[in-house]
C-alpha atoms as a PDB file:
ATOM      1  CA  UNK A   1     178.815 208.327 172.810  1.00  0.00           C
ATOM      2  CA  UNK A   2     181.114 207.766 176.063  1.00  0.00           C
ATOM      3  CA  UNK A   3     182.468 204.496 177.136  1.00  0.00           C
ATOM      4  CA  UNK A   4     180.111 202.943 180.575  1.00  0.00           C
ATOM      5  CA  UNK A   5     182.432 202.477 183.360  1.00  0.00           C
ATOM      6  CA  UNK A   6     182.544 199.264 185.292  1.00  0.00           C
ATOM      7  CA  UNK A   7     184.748 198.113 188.024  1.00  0.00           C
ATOM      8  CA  UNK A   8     184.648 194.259 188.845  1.00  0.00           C
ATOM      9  CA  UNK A   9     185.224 193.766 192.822  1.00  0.00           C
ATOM     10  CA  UNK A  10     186.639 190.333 194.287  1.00  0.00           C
ATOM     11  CA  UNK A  11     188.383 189.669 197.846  1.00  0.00           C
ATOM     12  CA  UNK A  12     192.107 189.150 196.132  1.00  0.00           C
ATOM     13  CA  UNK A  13     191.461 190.820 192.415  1.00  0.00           C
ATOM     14  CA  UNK A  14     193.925 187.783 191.367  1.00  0.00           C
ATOM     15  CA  UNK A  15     191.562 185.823 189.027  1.00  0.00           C
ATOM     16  CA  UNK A  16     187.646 186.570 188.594  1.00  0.00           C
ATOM     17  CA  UNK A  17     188.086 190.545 188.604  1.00  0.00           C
ATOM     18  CA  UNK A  18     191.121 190.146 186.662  1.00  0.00           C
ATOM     19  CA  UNK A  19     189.104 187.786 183.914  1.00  0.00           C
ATOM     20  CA  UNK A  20     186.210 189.896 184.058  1.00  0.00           C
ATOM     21  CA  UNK A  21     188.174 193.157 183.140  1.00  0.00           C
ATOM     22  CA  UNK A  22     189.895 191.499 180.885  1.00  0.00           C
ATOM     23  CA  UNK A  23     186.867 189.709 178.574  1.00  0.00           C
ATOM     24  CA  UNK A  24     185.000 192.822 179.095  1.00  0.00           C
ATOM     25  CA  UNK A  25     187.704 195.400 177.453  1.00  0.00           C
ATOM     26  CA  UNK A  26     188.627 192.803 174.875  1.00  0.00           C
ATOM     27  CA  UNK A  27     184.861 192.353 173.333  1.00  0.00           C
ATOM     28  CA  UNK A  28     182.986 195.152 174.573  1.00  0.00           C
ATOM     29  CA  UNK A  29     185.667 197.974 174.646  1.00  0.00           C
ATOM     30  CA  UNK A  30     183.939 199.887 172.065  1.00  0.00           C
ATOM     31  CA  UNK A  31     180.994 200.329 174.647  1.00  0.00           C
ATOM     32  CA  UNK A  32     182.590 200.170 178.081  1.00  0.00           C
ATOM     33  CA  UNK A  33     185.831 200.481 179.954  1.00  0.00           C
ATOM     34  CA  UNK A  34     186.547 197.503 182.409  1.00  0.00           C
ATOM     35  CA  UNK A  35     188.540 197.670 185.662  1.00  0.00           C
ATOM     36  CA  UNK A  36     188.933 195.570 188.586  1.00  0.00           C
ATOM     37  CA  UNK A  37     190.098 195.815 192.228  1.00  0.00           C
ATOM     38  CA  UNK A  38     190.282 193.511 195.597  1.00  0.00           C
ATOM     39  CA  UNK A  39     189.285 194.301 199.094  1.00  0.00           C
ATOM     40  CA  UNK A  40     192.674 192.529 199.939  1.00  0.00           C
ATOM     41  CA  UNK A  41     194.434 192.338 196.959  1.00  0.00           C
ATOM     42  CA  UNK A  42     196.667 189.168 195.844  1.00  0.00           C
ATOM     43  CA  UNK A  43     201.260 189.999 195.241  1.00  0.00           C
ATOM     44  CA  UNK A  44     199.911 188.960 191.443  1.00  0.00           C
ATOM     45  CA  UNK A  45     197.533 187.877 189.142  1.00  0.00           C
ATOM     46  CA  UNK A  46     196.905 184.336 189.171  1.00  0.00           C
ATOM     47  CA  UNK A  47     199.120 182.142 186.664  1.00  0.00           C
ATOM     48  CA  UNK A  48     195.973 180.082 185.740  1.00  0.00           C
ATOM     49  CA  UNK A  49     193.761 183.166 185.050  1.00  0.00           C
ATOM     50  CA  UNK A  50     196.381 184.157 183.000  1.00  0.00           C
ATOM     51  CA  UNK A  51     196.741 180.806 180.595  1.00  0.00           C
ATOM     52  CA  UNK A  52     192.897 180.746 180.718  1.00  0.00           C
ATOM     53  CA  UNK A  53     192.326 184.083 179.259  1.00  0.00           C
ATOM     54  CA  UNK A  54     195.531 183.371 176.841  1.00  0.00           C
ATOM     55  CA  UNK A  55     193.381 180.470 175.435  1.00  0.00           C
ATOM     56  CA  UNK A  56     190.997 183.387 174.351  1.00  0.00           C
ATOM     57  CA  UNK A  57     193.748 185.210 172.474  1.00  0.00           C
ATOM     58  CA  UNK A  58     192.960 187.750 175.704  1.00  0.00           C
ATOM     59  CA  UNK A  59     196.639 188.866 177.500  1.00  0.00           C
ATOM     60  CA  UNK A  60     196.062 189.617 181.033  1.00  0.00           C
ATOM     61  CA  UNK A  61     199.941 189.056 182.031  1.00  0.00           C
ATOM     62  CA  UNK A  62     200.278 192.800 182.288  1.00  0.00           C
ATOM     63  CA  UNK A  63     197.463 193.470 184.720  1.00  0.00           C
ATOM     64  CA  UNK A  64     197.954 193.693 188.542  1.00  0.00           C
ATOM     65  CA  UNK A  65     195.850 193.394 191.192  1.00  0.00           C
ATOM     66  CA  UNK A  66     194.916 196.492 192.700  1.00  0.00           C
ATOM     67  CA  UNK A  67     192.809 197.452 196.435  1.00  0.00           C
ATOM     68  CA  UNK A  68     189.635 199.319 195.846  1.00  0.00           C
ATOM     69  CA  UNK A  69     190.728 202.123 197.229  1.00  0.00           C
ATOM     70  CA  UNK A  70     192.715 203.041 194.620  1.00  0.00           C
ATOM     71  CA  UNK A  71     189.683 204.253 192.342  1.00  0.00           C
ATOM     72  CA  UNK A  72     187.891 205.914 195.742  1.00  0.00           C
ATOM     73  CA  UNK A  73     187.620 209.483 193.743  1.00  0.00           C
ATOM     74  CA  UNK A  74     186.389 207.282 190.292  1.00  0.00           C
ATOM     75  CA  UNK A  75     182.917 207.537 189.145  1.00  0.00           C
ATOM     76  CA  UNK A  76     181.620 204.461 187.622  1.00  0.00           C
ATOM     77  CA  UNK A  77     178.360 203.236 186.194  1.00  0.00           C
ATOM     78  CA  UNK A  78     178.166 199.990 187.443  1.00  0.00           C
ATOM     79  CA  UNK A  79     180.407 198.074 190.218  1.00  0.00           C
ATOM     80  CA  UNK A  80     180.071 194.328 190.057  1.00  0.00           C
ATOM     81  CA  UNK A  81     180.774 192.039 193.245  1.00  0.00           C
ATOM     82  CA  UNK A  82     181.773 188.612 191.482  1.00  0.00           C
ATOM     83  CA  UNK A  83     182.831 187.301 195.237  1.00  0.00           C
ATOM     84  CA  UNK A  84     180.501 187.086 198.336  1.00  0.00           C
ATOM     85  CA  UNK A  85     183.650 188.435 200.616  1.00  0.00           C
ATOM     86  CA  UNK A  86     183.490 191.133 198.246  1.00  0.00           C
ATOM     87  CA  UNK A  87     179.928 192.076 198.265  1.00  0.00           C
ATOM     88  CA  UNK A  88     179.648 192.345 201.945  1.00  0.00           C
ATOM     89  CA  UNK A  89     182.797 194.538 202.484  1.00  0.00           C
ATOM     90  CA  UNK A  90     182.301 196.520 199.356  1.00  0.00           C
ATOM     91  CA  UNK A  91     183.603 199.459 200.150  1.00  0.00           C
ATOM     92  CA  UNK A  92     181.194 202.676 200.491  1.00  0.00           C
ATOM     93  CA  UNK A  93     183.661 205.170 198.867  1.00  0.00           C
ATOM     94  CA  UNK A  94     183.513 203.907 195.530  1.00  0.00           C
ATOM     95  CA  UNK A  95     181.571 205.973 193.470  1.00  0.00           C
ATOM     96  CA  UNK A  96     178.511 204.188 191.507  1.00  0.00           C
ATOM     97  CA  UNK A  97     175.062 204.517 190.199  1.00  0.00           C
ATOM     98  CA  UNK A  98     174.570 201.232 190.361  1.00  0.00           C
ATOM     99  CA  UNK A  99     176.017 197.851 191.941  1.00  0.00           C
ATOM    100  CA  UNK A 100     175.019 194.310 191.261  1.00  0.00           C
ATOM    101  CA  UNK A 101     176.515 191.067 192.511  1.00  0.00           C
ATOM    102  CA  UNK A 102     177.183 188.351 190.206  1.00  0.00           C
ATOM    103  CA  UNK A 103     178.510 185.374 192.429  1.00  0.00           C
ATOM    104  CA  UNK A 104     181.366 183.195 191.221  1.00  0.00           C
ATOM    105  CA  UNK A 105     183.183 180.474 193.427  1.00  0.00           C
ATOM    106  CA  UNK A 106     187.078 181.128 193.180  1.00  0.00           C
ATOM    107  CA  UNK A 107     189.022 179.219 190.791  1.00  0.00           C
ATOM    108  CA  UNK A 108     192.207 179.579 192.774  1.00  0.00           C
ATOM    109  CA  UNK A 109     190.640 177.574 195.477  1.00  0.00           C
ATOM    110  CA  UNK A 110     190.170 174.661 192.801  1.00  0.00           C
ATOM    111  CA  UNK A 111     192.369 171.404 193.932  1.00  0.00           C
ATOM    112  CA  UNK A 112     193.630 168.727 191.581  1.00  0.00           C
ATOM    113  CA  UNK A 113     195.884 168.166 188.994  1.00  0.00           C
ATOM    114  CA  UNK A 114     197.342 171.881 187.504  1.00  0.00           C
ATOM    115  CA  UNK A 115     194.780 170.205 184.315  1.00  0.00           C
ATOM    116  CA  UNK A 116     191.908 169.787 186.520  1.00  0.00           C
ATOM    117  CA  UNK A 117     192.291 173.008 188.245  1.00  0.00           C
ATOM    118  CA  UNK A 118     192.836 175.304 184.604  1.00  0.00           C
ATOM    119  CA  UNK A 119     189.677 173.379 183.925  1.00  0.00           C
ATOM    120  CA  UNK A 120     187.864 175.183 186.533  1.00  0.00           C
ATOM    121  CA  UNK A 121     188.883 178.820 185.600  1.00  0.00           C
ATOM    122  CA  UNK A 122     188.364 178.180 182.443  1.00  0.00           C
ATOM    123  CA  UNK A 123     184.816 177.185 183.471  1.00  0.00           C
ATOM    124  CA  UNK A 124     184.454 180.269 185.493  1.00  0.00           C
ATOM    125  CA  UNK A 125     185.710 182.065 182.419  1.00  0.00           C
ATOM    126  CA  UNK A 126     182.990 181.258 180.314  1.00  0.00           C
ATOM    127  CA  UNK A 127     180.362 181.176 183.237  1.00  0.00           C
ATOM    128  CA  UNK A 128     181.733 184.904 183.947  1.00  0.00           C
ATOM    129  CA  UNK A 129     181.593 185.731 180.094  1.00  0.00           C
ATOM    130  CA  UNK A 130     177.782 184.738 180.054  1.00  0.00           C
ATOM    131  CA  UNK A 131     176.636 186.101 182.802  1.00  0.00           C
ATOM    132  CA  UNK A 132     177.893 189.426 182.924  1.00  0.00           C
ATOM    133  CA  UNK A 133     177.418 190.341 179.214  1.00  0.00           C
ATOM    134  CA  UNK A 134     173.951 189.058 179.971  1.00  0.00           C
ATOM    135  CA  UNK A 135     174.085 191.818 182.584  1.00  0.00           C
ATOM    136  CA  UNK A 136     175.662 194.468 180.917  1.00  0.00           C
ATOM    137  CA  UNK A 137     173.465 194.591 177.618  1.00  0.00           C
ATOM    138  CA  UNK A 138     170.524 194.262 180.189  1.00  0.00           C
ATOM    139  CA  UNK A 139     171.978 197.757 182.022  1.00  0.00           C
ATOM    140  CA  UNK A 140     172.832 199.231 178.783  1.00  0.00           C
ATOM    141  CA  UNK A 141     168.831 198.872 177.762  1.00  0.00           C
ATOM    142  CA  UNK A 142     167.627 200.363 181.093  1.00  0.00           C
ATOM    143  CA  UNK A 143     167.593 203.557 183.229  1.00  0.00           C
ATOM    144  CA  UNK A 144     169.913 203.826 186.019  1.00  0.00           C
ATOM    145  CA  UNK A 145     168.078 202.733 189.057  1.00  0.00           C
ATOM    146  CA  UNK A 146     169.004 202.867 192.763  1.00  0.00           C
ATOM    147  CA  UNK A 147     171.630 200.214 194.058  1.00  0.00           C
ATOM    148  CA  UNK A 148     170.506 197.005 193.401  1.00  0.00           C
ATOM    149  CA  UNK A 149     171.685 193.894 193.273  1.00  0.00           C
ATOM    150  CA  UNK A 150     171.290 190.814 190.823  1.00  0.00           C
ATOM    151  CA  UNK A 151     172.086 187.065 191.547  1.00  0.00           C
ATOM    152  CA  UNK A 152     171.977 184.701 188.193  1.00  0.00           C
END
């Protein structure tokens, strides 16, 4: 059986997309292959996505962020919004069966101590871990349908 195909989209693609991608290759690679993009991508990923996905054993350092339009001749099975900047300016090009939007605030907008603020992406870590493995083993158990999209 192929690998699903799923690209996470965020404004920046500096820390949700990035975490996504990452969580999603490291504990459901055998099932589907993760990437992620921005509609304005970040210079890098963020240092705090990075340590939070480190505490995971998960090693994001090597990822980039990358513009959407990068995969604009890639079929995928699923693209997933994680940003509301994102879902409205999603670009068209991309190819999908399906989308769904899976809002997240951004981390890298979190204020406080450097403690405080690896608190919240570790928070939207997890939050992103649940809810779009929640997602994906529900798309793996139905038929393709039209675009749609899902808010937890």
């Amino acid at each position: 059986m192929s690998k699903q195909r799923v690209i996470f989209l965020c404004t920046g693609n500096s820390a949700r997309s990035q975490m996504a991608e990452g969580l999603v290759n490291h504990f459901l690679g055998d099932r589907w292959q993760a990437f992620s993009a921005g509609t304005k991508p970040a210079d890098a990923v963020h240092p705090l996505a990075v340590q939070a996905m480190d505490d995971l054993g998960i090693d994001i350092s090597t990822q980039r962020p990358k513009s959407a339009g990068e995969f604009d001749q890639t079929m995928f099975d699923l693209v997933v919004t994680l940003c509301d900047s994102a879902a409205q300016n999603c670009p068209l090009c991309l190819g999908w069966k399906q989308a769904a939007h899976i809002g997240f605030p951004d981390p890298a907008a979190a204020t406080g101590s450097e403690a405080e603020r690896l608190a919240t992406f570790r928070r939207v870590r997890d939050g992103l871990k649940q809810e779009v493995f929640a997602y994906l083993e529900r798309f793996e158990d139905t038929e393709p349908e039209e675009v749609k999209f899902y808010a937890p």
